[in-house]
Protein backbone atom coordinates (compact mmCIF):
# COMPACT_ATOMS: atom_id res chain seq x y z
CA UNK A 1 111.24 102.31 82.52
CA UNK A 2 107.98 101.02 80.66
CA UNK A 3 106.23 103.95 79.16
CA UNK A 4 103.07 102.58 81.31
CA UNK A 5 105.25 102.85 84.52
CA UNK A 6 104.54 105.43 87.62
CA UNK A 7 107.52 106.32 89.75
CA UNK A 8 107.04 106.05 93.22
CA UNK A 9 108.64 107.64 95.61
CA UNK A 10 107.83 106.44 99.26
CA UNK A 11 109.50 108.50 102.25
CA UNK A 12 109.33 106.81 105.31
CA UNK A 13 110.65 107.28 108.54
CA UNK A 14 109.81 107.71 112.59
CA UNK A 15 107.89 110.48 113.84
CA UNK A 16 109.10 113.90 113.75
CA UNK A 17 111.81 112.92 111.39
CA UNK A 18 110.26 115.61 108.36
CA UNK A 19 108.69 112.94 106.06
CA UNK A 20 105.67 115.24 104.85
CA UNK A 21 108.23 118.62 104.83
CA UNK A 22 110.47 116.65 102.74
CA UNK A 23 107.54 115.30 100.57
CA UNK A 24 106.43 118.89 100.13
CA UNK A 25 110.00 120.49 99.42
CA UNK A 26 110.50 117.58 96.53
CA UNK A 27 106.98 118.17 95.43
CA UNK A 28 107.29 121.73 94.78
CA UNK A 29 110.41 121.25 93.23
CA UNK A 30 108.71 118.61 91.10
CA UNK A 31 105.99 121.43 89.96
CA UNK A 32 108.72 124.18 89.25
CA UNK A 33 110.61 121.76 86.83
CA UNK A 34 107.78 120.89 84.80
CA UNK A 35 106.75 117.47 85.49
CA UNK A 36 103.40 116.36 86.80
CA UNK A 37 103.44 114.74 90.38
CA UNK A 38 101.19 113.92 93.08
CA UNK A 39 101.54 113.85 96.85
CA UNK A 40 100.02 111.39 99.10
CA UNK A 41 100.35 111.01 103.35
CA UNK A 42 99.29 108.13 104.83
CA UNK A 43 98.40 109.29 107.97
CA UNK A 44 95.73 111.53 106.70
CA UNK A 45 94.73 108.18 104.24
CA UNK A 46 94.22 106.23 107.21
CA UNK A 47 92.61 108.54 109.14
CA UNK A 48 89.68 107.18 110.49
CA UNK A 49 87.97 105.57 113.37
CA UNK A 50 87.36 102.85 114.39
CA UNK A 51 90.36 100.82 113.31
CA UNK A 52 89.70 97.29 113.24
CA UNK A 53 91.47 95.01 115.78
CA UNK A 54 93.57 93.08 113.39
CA UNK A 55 95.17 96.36 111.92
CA UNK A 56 95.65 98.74 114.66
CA UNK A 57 97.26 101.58 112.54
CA UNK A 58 94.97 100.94 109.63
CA UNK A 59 97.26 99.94 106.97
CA UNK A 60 94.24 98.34 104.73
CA UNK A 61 92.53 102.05 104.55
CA UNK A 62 95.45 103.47 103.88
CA UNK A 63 96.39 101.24 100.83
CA UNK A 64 92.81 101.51 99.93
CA UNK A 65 92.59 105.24 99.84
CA UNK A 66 96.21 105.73 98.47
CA UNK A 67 94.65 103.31 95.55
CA UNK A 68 91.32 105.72 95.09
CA UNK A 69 93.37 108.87 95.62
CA UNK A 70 95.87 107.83 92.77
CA UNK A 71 93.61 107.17 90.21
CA UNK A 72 91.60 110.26 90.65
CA UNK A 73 95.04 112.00 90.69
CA UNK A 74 96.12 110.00 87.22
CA UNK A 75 92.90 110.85 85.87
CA UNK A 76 93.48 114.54 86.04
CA UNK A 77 97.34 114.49 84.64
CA UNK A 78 99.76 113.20 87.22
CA UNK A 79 102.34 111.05 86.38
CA UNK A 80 104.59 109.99 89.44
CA UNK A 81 104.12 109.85 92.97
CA UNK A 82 105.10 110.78 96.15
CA UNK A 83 103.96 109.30 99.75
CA UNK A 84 105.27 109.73 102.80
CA UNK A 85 104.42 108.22 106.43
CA UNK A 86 106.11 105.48 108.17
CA UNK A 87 105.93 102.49 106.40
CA UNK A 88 106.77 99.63 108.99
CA UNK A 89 107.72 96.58 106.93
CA UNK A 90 108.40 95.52 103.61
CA UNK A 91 104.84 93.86 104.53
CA UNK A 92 103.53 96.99 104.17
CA UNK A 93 105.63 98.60 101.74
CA UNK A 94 104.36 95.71 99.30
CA UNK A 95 100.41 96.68 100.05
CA UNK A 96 101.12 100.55 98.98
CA UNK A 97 102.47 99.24 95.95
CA UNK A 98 100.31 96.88 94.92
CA UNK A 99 97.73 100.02 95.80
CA UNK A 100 99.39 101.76 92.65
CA UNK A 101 98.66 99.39 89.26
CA UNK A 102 102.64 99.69 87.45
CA UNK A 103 104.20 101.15 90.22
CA UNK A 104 108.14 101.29 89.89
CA UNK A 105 108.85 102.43 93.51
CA UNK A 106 112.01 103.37 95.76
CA UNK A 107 111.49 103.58 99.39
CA UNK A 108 113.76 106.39 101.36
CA UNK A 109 113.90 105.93 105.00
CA UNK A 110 114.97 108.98 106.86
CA UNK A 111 116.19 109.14 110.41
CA UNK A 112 117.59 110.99 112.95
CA UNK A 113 119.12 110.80 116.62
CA UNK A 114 116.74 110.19 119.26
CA UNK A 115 117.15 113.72 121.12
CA UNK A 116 116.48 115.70 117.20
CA UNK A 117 113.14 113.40 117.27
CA UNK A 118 111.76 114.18 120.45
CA UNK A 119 112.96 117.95 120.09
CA UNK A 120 111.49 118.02 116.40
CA UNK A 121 108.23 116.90 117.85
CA UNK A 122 107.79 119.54 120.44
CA UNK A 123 108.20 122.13 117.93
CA UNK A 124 105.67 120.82 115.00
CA UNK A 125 103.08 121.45 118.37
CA UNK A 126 100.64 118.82 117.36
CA UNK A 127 101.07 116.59 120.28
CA UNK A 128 100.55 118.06 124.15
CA UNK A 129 100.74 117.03 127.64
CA UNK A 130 101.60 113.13 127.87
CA UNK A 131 101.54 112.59 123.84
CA UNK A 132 104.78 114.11 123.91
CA UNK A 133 106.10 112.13 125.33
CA UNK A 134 103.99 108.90 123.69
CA UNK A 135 105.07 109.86 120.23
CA UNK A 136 108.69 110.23 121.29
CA UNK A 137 109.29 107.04 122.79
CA UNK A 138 107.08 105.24 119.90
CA UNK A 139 109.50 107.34 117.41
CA UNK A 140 112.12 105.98 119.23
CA UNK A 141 111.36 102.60 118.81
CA UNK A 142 110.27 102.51 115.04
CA UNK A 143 113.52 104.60 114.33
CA UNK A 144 114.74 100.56 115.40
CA UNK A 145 112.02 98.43 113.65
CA UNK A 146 112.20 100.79 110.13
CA UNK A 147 116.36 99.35 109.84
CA UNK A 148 115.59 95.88 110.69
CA UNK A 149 112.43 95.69 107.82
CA UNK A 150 111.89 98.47 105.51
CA UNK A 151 113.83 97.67 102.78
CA UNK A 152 114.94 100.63 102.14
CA UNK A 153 117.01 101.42 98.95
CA UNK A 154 118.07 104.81 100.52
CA UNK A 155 118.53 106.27 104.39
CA UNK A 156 118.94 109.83 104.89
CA UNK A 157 120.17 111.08 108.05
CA UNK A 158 118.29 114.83 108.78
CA UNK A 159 120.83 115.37 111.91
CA UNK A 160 121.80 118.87 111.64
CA UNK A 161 120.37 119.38 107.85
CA UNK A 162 117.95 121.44 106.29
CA UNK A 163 115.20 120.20 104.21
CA UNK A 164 116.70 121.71 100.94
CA UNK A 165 119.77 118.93 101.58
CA UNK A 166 118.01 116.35 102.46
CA UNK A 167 115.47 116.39 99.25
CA UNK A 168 118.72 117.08 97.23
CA UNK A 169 120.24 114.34 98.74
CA UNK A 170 116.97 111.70 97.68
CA UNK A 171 116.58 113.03 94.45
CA UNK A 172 120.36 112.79 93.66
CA UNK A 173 120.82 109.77 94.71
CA UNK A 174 117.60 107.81 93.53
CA UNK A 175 117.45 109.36 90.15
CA UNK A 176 113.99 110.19 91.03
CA UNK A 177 112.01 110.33 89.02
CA UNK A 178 112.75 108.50 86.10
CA UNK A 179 110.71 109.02 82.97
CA UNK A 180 108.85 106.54 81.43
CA UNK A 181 109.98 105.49 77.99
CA UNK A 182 108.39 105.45 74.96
């Protein structure tokens, strides 16, 4: 890896799925071994109103504030990278990474059945009422549009796992993160 390089890890996935758990549990594990990483969710980066018609879940922002947040990060010792939030398209995948100047980036995509989404959303208690079910039948259907665009260089299935696996699981397999040479 060029000793200029930041690794980026990007966990993506449907709703409910435990993208920012799993951000957190390799984060802290991150921290405990020494190295220097940063955590970024793009729902709270995007989270602002109004939206602009043309980009109804505010992908710009989020890019834009993922860029600001970085540097400020880099600027006070961090040297890799971790977002999660559901990353729609390789469209968009390409936008966060352009966000991050030298950004050598792996996107994991985890997923689970459609019953341990809906199920998985009740219990985080954020939603209520109708937005239950809302957020279950939208997870439903990006669980679809994430395999068909991503790009994803790793998928994780969470069925019937705890978050220790699944973060050993990404960081086994991805190598994550590599050090930068030099």
């Amino acid at each position: 890896m060029p000793k200029n390089a930041v690794p980026m890890l990007l966990i993506s996935g449907p709703p409910g799925v435990g993208k920012s758990t799993v951000a957190w549990e390799i984060f802290d594990r991150l921290v405990d071994n020494g190295d220097s990483p940063a955590l970024a969710d793009l729902d709270l980066l995007g989270a602002s109103w109004p939206v602009p018609a043309d980009d109804p879940h505010n992908e710009r922002m989020r890019a834009a504030n993922l860029a600001a947040v970085w540097a400020n990060y880099q600027a006070a010792g961090s040297r890799c990278l971790i977002v999660d939030g559901v990353i729609e398209s390789r469209k968009h995948r390409e936008a966060y990474e352009a966000a991050i100047p030298q950004a050598i980036a792996v996107l994991c995509r985890l997923e689970a059945g459609n019953e341990q989404l809906g199920s998985r959303i009740v219990r985080r208690g954020r939603e209520r009422g109708d937005g239950i079910a809302k957020l279950t039948h939208r997870a439903i259907e990006l669980s679809a549009l994430l395999e068909r665009d991503d790009g994803a260089e790793l998928t994780v299935d969470t069925n019937g796992r705890d978050v220790a696996q699944v973060a050993d699981q990404i960081l086994s397999e991805t190598g994550w993160p590599t050090r930068p040479s030099g």
